[in-house]
C-alpha atoms as a PDB file:
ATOM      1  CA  UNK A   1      46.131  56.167  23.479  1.00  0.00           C
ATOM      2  CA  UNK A   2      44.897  54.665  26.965  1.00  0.00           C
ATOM      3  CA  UNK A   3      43.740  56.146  30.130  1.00  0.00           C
ATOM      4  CA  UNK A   4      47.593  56.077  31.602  1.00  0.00           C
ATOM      5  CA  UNK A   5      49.069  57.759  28.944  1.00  0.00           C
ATOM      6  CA  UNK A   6      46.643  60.369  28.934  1.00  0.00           C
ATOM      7  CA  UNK A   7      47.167  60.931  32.624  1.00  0.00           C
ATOM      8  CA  UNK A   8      51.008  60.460  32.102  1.00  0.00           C
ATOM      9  CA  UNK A   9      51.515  62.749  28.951  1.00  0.00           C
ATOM     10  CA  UNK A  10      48.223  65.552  29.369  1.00  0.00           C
ATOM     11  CA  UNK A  11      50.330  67.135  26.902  1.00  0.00           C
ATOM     12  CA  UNK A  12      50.067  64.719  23.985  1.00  0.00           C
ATOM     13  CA  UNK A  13      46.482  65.463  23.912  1.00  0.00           C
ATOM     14  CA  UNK A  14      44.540  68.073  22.988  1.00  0.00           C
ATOM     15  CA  UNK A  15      41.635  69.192  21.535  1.00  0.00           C
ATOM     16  CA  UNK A  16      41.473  70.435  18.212  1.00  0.00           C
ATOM     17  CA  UNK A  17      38.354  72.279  16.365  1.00  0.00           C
ATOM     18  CA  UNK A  18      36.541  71.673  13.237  1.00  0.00           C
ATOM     19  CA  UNK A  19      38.653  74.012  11.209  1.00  0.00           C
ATOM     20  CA  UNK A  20      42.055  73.488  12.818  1.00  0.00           C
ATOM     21  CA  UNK A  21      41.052  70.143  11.578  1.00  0.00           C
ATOM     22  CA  UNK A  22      40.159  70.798   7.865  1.00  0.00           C
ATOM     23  CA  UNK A  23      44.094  72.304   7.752  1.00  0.00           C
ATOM     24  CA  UNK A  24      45.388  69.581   7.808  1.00  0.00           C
ATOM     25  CA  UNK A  25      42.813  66.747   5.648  1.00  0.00           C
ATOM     26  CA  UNK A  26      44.071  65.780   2.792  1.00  0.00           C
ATOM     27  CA  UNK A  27      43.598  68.140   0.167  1.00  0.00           C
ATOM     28  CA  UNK A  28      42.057  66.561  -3.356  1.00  0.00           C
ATOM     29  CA  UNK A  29      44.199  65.602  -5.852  1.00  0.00           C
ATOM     30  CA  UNK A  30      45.078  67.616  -9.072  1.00  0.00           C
ATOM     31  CA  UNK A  31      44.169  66.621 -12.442  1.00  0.00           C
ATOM     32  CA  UNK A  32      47.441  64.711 -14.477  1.00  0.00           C
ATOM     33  CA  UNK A  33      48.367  65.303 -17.820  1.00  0.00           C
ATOM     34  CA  UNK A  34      47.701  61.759 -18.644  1.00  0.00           C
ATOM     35  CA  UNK A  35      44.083  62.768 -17.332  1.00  0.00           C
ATOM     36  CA  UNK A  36      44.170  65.249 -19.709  1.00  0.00           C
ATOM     37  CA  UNK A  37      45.369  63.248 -22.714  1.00  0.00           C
ATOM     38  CA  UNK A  38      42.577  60.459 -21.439  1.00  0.00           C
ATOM     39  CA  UNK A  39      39.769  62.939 -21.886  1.00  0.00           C
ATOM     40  CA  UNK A  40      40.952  64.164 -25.169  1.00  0.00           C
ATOM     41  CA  UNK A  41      41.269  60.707 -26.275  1.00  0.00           C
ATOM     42  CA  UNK A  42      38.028  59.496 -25.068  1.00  0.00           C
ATOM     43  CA  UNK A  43      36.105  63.053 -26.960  1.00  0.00           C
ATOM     44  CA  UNK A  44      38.213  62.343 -30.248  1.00  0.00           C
ATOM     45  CA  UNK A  45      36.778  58.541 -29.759  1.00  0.00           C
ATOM     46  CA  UNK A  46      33.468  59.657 -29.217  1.00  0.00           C
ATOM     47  CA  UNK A  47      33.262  61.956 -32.112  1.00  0.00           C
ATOM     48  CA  UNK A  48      35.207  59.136 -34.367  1.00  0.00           C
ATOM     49  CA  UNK A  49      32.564  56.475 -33.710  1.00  0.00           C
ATOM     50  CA  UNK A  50      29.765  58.490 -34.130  1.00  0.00           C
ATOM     51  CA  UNK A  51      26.216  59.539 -32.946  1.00  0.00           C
ATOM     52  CA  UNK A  52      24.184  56.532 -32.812  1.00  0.00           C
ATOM     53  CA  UNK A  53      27.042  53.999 -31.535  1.00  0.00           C
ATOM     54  CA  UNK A  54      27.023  52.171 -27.879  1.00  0.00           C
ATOM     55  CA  UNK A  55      29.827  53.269 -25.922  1.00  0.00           C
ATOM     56  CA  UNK A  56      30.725  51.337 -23.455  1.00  0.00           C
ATOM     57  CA  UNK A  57      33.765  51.399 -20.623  1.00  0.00           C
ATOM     58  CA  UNK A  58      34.854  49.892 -17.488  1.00  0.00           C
ATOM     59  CA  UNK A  59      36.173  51.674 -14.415  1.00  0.00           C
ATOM     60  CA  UNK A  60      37.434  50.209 -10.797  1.00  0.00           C
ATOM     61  CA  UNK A  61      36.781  51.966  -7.665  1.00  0.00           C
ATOM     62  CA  UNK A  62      39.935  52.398  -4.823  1.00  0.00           C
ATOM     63  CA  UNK A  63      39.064  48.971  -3.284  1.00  0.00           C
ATOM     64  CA  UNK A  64      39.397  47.097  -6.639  1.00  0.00           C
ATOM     65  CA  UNK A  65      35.785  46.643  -7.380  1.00  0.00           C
ATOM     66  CA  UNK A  66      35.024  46.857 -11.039  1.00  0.00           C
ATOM     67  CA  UNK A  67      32.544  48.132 -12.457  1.00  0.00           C
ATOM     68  CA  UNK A  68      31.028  47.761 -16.424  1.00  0.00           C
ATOM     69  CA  UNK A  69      29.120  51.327 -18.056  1.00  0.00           C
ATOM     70  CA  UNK A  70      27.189  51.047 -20.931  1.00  0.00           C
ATOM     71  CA  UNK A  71      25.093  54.411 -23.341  1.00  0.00           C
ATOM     72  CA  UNK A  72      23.322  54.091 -25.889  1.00  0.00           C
ATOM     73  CA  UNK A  73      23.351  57.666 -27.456  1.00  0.00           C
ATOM     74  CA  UNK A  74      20.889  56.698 -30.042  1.00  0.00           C
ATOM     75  CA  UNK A  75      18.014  56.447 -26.964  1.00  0.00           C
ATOM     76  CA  UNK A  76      19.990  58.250 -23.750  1.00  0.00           C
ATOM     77  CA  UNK A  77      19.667  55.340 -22.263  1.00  0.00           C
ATOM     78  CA  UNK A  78      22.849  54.055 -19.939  1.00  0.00           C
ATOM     79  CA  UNK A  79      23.372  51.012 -17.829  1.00  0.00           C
ATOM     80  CA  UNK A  80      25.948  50.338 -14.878  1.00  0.00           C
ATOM     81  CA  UNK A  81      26.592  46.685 -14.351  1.00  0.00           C
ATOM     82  CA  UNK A  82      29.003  44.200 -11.716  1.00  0.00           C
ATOM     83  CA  UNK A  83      29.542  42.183 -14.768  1.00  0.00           C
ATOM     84  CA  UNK A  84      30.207  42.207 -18.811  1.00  0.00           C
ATOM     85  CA  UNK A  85      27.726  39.780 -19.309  1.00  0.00           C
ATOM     86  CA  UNK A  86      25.204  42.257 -17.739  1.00  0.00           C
ATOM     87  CA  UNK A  87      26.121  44.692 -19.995  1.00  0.00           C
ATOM     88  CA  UNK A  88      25.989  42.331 -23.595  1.00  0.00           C
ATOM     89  CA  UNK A  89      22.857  41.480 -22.476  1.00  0.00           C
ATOM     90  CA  UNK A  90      21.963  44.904 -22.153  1.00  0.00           C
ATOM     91  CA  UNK A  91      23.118  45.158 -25.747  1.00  0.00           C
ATOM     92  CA  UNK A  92      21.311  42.248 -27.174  1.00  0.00           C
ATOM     93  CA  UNK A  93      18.561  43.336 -26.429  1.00  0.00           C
ATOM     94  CA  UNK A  94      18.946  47.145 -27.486  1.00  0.00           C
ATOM     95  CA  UNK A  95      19.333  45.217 -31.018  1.00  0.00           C
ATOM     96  CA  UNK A  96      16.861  42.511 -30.890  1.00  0.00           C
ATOM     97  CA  UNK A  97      13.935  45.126 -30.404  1.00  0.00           C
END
């Protein structure tokens, strides 16, 4: 808004406090049954493949960035890479040791 506008319209502006302003941020969002069905999915997985298996899984963040997770439940080691070839790497050597 510019300096006229706020001499021309004092009524469009206003100031508003800390927790007038909380009311109205966006609130987080809930939890979706295909969230749900995910997580099941990934603990049946996860029990399926076993104790001493690599798990590994990619996730993107809300600017499309992608990102590569590796664990090795056998150590409790974990790894978070840019790239795939980060993470076989990772890998190779967990099995060349």
């Amino acid at each position: 808004m510019s300096a006229y506008e706020k001499w021309r319209y004092p009524e469009k502006t206003s100031v508003i406090s800390i927790e007038e302003r909380a009311k109205y941020a966006k609130k987080p969002k809930r939890r979706s049954i295909f969230w749900a069905i995910n997580q099941l999915w990934q603990g049946w997985l996860a029990a399926a493949a076993g104790e001493n298996e690599v798990r590994i899984w990619q996730t993107c963040d809300r600017n499309g960035n992608t990102c590569w997770h590796g664990c090795d439940r056998a150590t409790g080691r974990s790894k978070s890479a840019a790239t795939d070839d980060e993470i076989r790497a990772w890998i190779d050597r967990r099995y060349c040791q």
